[in-house]
PDB file of N, CA and C in Angstrom:
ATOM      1  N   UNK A   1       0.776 -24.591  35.808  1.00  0.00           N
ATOM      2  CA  UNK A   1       1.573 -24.110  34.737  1.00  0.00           C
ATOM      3  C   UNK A   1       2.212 -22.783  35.065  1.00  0.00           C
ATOM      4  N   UNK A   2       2.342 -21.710  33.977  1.00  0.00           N
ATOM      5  CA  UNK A   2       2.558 -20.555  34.128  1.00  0.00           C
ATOM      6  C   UNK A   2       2.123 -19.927  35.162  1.00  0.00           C
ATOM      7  N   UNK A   3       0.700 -19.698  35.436  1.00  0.00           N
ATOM      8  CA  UNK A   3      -0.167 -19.048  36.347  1.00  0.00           C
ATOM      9  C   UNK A   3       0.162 -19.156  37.693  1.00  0.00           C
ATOM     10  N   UNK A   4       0.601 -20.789  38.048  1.00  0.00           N
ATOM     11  CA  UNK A   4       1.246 -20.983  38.985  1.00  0.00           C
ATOM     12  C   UNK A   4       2.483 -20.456  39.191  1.00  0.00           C
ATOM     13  N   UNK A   5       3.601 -20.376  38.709  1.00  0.00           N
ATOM     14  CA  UNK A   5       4.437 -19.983  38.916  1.00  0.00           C
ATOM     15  C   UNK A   5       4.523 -18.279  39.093  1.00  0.00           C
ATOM     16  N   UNK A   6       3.378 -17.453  38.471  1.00  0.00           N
ATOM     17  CA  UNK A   6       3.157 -16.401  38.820  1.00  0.00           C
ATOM     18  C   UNK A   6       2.300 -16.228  40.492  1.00  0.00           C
ATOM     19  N   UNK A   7       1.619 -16.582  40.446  1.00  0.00           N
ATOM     20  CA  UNK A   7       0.764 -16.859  41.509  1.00  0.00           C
ATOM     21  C   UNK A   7       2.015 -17.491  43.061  1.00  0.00           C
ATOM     22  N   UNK A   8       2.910 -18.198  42.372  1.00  0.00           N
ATOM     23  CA  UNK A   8       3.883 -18.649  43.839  1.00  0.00           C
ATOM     24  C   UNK A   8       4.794 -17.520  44.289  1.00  0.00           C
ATOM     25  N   UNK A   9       5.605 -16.691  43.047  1.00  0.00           N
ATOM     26  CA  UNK A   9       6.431 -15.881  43.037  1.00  0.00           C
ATOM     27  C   UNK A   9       6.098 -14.561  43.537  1.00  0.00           C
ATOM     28  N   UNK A  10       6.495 -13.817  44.274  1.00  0.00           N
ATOM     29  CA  UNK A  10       6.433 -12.247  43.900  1.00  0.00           C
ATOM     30  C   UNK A  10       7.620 -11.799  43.187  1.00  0.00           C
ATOM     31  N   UNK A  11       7.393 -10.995  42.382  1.00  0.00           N
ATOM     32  CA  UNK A  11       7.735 -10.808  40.986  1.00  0.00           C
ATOM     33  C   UNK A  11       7.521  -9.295  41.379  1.00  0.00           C
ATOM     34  N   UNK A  12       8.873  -8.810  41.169  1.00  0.00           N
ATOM     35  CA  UNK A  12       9.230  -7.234  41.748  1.00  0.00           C
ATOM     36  C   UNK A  12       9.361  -6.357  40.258  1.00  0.00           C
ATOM     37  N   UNK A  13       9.645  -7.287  39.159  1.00  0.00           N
ATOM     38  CA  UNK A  13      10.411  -7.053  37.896  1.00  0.00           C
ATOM     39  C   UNK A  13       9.454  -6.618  37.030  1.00  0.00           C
ATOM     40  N   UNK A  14       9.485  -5.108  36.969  1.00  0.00           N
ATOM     41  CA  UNK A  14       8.006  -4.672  35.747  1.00  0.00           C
ATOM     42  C   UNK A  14       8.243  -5.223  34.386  1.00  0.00           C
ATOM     43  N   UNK A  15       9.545  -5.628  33.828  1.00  0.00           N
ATOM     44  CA  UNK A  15       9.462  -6.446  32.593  1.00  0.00           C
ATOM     45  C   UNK A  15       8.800  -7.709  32.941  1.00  0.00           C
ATOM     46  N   UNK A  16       8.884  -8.642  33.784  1.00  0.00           N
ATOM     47  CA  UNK A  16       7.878  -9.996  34.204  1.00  0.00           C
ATOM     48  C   UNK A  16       6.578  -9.745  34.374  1.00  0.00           C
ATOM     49  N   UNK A  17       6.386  -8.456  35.190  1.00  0.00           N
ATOM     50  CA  UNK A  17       4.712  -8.292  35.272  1.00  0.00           C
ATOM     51  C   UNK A  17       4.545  -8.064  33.986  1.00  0.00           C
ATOM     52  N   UNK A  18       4.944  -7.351  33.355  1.00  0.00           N
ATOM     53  CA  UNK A  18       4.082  -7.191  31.704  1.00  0.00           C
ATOM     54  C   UNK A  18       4.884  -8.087  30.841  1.00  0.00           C
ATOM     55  N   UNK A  19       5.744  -9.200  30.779  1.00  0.00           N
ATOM     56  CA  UNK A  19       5.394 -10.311  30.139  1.00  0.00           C
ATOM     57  C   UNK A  19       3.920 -11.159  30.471  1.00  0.00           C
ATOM     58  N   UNK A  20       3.633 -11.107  32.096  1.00  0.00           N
ATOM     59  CA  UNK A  20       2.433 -11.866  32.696  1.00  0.00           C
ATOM     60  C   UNK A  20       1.731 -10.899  31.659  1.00  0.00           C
ATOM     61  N   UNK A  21       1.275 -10.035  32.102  1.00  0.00           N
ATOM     62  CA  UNK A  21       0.277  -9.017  31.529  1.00  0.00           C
ATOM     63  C   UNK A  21      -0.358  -9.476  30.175  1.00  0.00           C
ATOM     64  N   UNK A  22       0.884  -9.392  29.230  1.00  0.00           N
ATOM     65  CA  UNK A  22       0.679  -9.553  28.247  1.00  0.00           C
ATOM     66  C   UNK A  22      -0.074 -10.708  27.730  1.00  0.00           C
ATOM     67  N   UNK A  23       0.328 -12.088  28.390  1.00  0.00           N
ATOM     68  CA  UNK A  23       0.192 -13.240  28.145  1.00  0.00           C
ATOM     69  C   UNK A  23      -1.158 -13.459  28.656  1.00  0.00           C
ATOM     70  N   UNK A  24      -1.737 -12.962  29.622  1.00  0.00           N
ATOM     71  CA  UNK A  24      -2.788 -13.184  30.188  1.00  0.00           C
ATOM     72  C   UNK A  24      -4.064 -12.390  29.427  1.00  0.00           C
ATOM     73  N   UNK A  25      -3.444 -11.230  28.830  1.00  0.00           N
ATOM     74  CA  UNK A  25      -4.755 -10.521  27.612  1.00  0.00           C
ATOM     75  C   UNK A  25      -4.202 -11.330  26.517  1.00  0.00           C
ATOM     76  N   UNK A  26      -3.504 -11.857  25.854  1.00  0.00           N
ATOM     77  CA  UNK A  26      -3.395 -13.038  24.726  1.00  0.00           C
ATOM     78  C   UNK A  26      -4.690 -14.397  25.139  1.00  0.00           C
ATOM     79  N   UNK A  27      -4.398 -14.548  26.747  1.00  0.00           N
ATOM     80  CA  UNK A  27      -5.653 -15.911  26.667  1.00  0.00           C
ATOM     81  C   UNK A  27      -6.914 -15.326  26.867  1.00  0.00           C
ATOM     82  N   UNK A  28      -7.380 -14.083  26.837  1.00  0.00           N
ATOM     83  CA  UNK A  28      -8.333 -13.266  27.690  1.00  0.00           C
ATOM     84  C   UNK A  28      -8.696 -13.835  28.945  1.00  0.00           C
ATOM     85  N   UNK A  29      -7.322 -13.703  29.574  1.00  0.00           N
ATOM     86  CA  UNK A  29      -7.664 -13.579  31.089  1.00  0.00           C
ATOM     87  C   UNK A  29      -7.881 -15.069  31.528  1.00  0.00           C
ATOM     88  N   UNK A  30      -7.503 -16.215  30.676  1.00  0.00           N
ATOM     89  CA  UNK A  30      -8.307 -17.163  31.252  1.00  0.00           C
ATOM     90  C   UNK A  30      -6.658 -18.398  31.423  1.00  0.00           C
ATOM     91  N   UNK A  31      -5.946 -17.776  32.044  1.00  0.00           N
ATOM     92  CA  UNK A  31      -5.018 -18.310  32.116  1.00  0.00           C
ATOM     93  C   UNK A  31      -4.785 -20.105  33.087  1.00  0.00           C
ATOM     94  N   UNK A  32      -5.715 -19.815  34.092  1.00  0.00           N
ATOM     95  CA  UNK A  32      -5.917 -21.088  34.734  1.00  0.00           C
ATOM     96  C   UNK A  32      -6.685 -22.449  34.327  1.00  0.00           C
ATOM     97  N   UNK A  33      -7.622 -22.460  32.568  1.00  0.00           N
ATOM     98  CA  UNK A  33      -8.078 -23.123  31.851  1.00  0.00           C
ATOM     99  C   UNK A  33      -7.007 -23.750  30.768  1.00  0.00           C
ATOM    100  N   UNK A  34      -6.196 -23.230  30.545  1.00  0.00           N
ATOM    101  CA  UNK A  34      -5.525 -23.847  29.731  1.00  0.00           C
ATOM    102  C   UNK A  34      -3.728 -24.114  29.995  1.00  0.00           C
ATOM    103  N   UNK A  35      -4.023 -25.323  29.114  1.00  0.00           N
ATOM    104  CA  UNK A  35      -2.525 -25.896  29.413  1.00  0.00           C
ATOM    105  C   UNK A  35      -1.264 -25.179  29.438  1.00  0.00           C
ATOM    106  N   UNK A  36       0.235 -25.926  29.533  1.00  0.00           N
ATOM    107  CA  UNK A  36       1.307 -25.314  29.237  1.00  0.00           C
ATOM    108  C   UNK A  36       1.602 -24.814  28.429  1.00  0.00           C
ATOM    109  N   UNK A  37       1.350 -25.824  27.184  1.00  0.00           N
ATOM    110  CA  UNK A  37       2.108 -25.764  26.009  1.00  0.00           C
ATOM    111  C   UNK A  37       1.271 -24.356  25.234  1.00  0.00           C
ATOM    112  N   UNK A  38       0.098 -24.260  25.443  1.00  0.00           N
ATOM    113  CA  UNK A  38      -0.293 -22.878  24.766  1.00  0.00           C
ATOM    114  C   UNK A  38      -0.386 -21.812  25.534  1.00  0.00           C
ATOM    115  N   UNK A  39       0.206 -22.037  26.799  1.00  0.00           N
ATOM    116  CA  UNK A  39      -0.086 -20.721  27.766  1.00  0.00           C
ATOM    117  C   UNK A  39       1.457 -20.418  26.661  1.00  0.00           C
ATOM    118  N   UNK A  40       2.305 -21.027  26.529  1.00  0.00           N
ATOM    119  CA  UNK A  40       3.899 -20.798  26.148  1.00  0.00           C
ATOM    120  C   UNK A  40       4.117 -20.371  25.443  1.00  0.00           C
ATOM    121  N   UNK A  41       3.266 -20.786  24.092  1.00  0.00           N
ATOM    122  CA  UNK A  41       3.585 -20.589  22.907  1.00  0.00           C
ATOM    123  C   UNK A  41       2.467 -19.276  22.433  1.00  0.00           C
ATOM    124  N   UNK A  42       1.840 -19.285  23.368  1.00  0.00           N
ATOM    125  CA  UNK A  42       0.728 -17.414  22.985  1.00  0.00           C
ATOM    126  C   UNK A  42       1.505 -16.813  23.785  1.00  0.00           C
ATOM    127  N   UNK A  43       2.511 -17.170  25.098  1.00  0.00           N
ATOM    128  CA  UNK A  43       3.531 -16.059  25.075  1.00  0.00           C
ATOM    129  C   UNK A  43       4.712 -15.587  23.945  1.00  0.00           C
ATOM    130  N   UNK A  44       4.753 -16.982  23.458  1.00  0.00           N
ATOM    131  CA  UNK A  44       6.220 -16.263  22.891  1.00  0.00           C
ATOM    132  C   UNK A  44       5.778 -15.543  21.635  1.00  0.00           C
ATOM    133  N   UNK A  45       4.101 -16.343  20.469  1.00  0.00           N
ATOM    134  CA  UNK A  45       3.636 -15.112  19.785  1.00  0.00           C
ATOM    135  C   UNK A  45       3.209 -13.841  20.239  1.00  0.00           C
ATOM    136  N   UNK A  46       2.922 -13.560  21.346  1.00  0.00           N
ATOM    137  CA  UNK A  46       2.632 -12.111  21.500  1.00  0.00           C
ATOM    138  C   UNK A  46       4.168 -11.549  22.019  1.00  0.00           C
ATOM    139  N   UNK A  47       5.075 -12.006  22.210  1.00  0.00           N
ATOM    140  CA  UNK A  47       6.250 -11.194  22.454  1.00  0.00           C
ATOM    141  C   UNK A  47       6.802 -11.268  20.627  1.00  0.00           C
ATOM    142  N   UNK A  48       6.889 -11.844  19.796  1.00  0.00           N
ATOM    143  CA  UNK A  48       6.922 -12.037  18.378  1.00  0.00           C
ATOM    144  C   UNK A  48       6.399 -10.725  17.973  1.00  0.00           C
ATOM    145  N   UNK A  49       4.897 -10.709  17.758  1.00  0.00           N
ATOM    146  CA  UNK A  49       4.136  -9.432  17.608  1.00  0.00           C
ATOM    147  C   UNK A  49       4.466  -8.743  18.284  1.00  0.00           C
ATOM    148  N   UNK A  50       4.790  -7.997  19.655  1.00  0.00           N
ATOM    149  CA  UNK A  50       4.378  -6.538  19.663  1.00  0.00           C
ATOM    150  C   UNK A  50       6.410  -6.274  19.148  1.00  0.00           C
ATOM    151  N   UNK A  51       6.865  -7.023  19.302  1.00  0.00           N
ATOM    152  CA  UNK A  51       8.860  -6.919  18.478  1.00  0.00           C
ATOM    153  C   UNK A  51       8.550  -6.195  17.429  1.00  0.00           C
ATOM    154  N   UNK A  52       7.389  -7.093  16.272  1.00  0.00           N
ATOM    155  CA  UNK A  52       6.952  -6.864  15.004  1.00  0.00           C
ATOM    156  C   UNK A  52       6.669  -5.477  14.660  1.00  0.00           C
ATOM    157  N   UNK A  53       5.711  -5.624  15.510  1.00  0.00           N
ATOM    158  CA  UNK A  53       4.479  -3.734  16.045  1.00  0.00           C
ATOM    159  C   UNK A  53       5.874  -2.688  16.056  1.00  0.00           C
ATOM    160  N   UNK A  54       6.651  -3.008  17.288  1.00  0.00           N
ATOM    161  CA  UNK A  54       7.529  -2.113  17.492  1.00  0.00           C
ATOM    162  C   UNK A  54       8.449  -1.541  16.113  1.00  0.00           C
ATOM    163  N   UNK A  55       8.653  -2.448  15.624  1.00  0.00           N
ATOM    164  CA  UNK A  55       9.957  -2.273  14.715  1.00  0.00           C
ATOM    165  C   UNK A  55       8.695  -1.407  13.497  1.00  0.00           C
ATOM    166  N   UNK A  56       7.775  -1.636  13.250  1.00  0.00           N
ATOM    167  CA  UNK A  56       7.283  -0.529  12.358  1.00  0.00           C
ATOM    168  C   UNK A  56       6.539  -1.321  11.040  1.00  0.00           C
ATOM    169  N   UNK A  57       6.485  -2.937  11.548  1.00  0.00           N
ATOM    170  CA  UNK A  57       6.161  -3.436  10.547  1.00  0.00           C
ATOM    171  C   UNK A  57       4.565  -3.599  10.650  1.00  0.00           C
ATOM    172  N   UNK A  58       4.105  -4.236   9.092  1.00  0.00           N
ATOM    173  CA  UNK A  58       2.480  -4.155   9.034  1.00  0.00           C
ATOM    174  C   UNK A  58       2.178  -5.345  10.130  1.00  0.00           C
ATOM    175  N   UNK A  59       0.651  -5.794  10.197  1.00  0.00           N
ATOM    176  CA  UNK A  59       0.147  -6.565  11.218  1.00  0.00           C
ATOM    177  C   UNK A  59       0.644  -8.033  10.291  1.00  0.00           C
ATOM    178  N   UNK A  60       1.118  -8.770  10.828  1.00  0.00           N
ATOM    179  CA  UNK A  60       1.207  -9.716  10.031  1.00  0.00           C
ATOM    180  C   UNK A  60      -0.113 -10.893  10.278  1.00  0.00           C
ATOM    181  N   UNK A  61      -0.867 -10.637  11.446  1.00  0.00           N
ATOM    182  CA  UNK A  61      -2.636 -11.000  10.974  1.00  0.00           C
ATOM    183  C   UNK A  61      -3.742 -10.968  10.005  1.00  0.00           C
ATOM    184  N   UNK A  62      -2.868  -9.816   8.919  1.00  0.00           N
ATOM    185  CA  UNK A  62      -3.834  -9.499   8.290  1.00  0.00           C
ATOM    186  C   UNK A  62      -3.408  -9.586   6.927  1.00  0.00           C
ATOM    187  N   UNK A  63      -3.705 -10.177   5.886  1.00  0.00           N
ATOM    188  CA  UNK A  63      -3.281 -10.062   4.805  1.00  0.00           C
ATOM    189  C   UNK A  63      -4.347  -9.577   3.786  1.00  0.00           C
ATOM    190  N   UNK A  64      -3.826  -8.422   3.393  1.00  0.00           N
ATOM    191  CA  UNK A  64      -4.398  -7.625   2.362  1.00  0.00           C
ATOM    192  C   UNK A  64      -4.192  -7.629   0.725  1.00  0.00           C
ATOM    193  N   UNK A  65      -5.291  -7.633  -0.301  1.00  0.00           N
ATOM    194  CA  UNK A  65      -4.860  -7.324  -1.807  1.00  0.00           C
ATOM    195  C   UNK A  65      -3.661  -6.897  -1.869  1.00  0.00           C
ATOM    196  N   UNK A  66      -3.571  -5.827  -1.630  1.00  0.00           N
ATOM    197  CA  UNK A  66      -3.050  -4.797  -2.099  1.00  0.00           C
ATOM    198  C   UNK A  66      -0.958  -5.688  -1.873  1.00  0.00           C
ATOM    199  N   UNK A  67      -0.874  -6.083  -0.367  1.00  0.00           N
ATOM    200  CA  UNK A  67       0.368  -6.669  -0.273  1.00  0.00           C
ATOM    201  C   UNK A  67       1.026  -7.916  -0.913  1.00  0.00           C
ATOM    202  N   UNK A  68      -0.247  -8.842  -1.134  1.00  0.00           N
ATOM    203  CA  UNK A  68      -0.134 -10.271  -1.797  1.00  0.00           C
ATOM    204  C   UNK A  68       0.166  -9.585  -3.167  1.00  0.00           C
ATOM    205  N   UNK A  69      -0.323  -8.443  -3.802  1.00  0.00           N
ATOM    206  CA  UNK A  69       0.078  -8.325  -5.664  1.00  0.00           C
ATOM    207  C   UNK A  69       1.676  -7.522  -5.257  1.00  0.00           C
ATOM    208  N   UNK A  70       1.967  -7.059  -4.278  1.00  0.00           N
ATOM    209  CA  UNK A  70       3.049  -6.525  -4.116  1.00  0.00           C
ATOM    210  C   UNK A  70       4.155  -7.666  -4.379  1.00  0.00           C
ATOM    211  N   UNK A  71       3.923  -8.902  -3.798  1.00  0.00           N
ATOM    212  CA  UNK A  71       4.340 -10.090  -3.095  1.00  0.00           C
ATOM    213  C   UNK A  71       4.662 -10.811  -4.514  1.00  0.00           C
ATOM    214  N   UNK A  72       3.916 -10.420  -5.423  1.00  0.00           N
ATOM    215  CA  UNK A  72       4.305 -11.365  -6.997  1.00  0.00           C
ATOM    216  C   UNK A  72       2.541 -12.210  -7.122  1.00  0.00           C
ATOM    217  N   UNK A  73       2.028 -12.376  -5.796  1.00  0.00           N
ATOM    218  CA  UNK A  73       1.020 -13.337  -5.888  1.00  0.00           C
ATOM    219  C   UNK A  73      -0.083 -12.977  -7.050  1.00  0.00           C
ATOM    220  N   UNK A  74       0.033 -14.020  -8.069  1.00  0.00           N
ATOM    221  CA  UNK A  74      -0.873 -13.795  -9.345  1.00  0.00           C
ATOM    222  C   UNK A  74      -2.244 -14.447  -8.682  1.00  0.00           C
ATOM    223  N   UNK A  75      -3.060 -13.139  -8.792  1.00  0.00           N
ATOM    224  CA  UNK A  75      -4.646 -12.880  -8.207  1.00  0.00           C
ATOM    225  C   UNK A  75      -5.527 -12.898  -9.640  1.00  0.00           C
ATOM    226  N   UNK A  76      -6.538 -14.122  -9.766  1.00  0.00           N
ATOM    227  CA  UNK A  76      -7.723 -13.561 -10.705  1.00  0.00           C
ATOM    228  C   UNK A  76      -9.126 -13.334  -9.901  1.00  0.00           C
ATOM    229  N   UNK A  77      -9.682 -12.362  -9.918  1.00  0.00           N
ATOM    230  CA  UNK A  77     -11.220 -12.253  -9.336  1.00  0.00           C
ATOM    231  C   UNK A  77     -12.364 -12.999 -10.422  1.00  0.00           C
ATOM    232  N   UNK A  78     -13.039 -12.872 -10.083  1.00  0.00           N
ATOM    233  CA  UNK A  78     -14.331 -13.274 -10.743  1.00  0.00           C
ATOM    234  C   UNK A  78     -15.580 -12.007 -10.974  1.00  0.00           C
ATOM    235  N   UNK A  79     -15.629 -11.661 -12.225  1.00  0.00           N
ATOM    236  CA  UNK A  79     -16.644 -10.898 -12.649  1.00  0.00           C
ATOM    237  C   UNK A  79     -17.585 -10.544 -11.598  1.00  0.00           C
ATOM    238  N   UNK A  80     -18.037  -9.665 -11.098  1.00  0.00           N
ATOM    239  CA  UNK A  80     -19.096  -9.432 -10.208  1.00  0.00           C
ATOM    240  C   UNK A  80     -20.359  -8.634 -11.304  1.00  0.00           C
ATOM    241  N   UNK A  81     -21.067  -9.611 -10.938  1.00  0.00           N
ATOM    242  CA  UNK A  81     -22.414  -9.453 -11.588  1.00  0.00           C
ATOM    243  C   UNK A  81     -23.652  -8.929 -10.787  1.00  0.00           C
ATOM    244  N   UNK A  82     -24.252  -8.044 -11.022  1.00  0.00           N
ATOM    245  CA  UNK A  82     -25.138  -7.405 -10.500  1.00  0.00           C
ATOM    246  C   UNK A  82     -26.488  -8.480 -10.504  1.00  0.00           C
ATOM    247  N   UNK A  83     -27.102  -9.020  -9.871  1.00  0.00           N
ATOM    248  CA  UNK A  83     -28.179  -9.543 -10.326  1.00  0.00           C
ATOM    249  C   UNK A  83     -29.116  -8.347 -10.097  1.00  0.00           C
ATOM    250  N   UNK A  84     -30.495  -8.768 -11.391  1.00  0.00           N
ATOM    251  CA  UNK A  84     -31.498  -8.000 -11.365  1.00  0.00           C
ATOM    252  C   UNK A  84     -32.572  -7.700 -10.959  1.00  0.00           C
ATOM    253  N   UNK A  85     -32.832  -6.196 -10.166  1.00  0.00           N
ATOM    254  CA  UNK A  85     -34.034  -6.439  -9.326  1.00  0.00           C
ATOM    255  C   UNK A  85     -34.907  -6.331 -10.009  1.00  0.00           C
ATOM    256  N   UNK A  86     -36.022  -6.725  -9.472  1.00  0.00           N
ATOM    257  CA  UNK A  86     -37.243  -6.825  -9.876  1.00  0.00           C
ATOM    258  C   UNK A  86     -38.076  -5.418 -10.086  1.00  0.00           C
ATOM    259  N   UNK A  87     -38.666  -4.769 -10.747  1.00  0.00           N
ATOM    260  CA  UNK A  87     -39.271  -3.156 -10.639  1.00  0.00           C
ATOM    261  C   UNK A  87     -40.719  -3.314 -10.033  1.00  0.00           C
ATOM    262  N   UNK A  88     -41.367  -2.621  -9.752  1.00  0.00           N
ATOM    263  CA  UNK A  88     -42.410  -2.566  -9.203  1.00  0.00           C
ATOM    264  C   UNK A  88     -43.789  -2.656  -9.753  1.00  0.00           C
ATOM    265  N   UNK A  89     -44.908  -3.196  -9.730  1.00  0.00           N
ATOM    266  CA  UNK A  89     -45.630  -3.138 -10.940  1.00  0.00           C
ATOM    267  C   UNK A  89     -46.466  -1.750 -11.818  1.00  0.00           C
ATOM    268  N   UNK A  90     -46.061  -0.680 -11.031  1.00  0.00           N
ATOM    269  CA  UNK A  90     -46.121   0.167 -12.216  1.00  0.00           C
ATOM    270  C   UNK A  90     -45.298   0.680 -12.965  1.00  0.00           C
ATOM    271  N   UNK A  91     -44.002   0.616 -12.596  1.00  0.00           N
ATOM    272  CA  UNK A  91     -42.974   0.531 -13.718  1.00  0.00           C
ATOM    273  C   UNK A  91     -42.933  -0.757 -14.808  1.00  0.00           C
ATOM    274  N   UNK A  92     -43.615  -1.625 -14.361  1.00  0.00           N
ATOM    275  CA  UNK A  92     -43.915  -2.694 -15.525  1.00  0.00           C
ATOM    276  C   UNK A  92     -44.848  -2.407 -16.741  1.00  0.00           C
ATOM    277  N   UNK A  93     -46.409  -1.792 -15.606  1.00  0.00           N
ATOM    278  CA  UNK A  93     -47.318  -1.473 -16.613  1.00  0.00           C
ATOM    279  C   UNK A  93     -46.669  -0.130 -17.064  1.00  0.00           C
ATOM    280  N   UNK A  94     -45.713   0.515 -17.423  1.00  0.00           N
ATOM    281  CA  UNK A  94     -45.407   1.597 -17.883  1.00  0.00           C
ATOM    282  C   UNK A  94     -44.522   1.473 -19.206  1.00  0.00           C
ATOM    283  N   UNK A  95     -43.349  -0.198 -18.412  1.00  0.00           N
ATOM    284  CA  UNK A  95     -42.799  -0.345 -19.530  1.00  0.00           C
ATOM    285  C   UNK A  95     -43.533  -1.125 -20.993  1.00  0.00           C
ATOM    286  N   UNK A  96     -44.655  -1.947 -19.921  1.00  0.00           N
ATOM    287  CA  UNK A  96     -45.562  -2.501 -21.245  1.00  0.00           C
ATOM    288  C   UNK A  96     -46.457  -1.258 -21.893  1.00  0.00           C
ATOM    289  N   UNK A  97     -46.484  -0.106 -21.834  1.00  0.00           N
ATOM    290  CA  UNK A  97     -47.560   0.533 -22.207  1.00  0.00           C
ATOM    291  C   UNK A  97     -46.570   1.299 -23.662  1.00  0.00           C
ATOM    292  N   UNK A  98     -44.749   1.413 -22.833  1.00  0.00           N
ATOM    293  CA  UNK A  98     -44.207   2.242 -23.858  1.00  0.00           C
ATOM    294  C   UNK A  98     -43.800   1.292 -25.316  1.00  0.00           C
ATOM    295  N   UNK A  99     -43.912  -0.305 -24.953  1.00  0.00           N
ATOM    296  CA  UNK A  99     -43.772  -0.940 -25.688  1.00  0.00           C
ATOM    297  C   UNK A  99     -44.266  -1.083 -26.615  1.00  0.00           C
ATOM    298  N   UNK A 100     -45.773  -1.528 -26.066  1.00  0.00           N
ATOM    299  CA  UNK A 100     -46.756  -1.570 -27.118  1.00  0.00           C
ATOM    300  C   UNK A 100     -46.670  -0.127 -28.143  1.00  0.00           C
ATOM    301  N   UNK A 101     -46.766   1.296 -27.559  1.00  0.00           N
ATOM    302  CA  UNK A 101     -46.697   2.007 -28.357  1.00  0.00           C
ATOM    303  C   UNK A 101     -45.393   2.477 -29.060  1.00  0.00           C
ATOM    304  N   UNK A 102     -44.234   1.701 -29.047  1.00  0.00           N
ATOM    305  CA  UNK A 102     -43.222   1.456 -30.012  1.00  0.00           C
ATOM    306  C   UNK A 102     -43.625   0.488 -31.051  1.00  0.00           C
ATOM    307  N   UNK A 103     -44.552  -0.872 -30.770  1.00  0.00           N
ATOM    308  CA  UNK A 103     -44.945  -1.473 -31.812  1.00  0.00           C
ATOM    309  C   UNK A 103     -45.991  -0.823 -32.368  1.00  0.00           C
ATOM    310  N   UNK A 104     -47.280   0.064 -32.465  1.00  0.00           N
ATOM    311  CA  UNK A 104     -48.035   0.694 -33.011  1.00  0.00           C
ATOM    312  C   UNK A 104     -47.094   1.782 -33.871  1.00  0.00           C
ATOM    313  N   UNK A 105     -46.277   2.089 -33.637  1.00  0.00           N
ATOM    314  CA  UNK A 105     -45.333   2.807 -34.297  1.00  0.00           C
ATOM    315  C   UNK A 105     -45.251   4.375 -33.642  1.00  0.00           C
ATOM    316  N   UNK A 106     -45.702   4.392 -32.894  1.00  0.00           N
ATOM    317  CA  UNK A 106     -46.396   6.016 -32.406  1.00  0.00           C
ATOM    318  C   UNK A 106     -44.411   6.217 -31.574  1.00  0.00           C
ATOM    319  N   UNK A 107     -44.555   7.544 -31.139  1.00  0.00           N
ATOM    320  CA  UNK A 107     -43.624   8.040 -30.700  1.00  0.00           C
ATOM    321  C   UNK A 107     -43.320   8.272 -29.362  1.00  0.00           C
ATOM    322  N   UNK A 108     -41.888   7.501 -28.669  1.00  0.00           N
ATOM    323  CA  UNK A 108     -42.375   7.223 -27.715  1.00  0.00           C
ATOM    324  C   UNK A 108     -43.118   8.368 -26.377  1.00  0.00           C
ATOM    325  N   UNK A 109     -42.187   9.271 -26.245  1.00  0.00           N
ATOM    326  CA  UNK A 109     -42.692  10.621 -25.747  1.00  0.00           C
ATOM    327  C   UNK A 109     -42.115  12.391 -26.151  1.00  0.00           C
ATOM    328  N   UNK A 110     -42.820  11.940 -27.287  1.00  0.00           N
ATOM    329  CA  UNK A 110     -43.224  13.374 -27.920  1.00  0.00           C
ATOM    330  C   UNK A 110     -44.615  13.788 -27.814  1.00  0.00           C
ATOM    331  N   UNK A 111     -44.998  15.017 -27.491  1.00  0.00           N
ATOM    332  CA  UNK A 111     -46.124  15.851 -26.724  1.00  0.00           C
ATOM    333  C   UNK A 111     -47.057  15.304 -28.139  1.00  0.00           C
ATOM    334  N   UNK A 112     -46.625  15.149 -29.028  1.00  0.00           N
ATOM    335  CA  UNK A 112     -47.946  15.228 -30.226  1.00  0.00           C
ATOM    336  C   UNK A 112     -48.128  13.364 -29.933  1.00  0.00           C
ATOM    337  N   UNK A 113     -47.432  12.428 -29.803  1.00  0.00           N
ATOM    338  CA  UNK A 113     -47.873  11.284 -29.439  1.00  0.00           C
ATOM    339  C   UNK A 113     -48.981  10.774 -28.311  1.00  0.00           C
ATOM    340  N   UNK A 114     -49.255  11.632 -27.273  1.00  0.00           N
ATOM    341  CA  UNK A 114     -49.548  11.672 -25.883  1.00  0.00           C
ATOM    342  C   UNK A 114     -50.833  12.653 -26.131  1.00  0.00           C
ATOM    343  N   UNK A 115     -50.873  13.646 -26.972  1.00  0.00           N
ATOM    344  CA  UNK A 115     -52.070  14.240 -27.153  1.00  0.00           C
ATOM    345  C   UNK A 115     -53.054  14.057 -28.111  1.00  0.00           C
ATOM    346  N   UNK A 116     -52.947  12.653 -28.584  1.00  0.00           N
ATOM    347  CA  UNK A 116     -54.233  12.796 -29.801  1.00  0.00           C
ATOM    348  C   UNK A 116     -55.217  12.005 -28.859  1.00  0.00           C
TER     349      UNK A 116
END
């Protein structure tokens, strides 16, 4: 494929070496595993992208909140609910102790409740 034709040529032209360049960190390096048709077409997206990069625009890999509500795109989330942890068992026996003495009627912590 490609590789070959790099590999037959010497190639004097620093725009060709860093088209190779480029294309070859697009496959990570593994240019002699894979076919034509995607050695071709991950060249012509990474010459696409870094055009993109250059000209000043966002990554177009990445799509963010913030651009999709820009975009018109009507977003609903879903409530995020905390589930509840569990307390430890002396914060239990503490909360059963203040309970009970809310049902005895006593007060929950006032110094005259705690000292008779």
């Amino acid at each position: 494929g490609l590789g070959l034709v790099g590999w037959s040529f010497q190639f004097a032209d620093m725009c060709s070496e860093r088209l190779l360049a480029q294309i070859r960190r697009a496959l990570n390096g593994k240019m002699k595993h894979n076919e034509v048709e995607r050695i071709c077409s991950t060249g012509l997206l990474t010459q696409v992208l870094s055009e993109h990069a250059r000209l000043g625009r966002p990554d177009p890999r990445i799509t963010t909140r913030a651009s999709l509500l820009e975009q018109g795109v009507p977003l609903r989330a879903a409530p995020k609910i905390k589930p509840k942890r569990q307390c430890g068992t002396f914060i239990q026996f503490k909360q059963g102790c203040d309970k009970a003495r809310k049902e005895a009627g006593d007060e929950t912590y006032s110094r005259a409740g705690y000292m008779r």
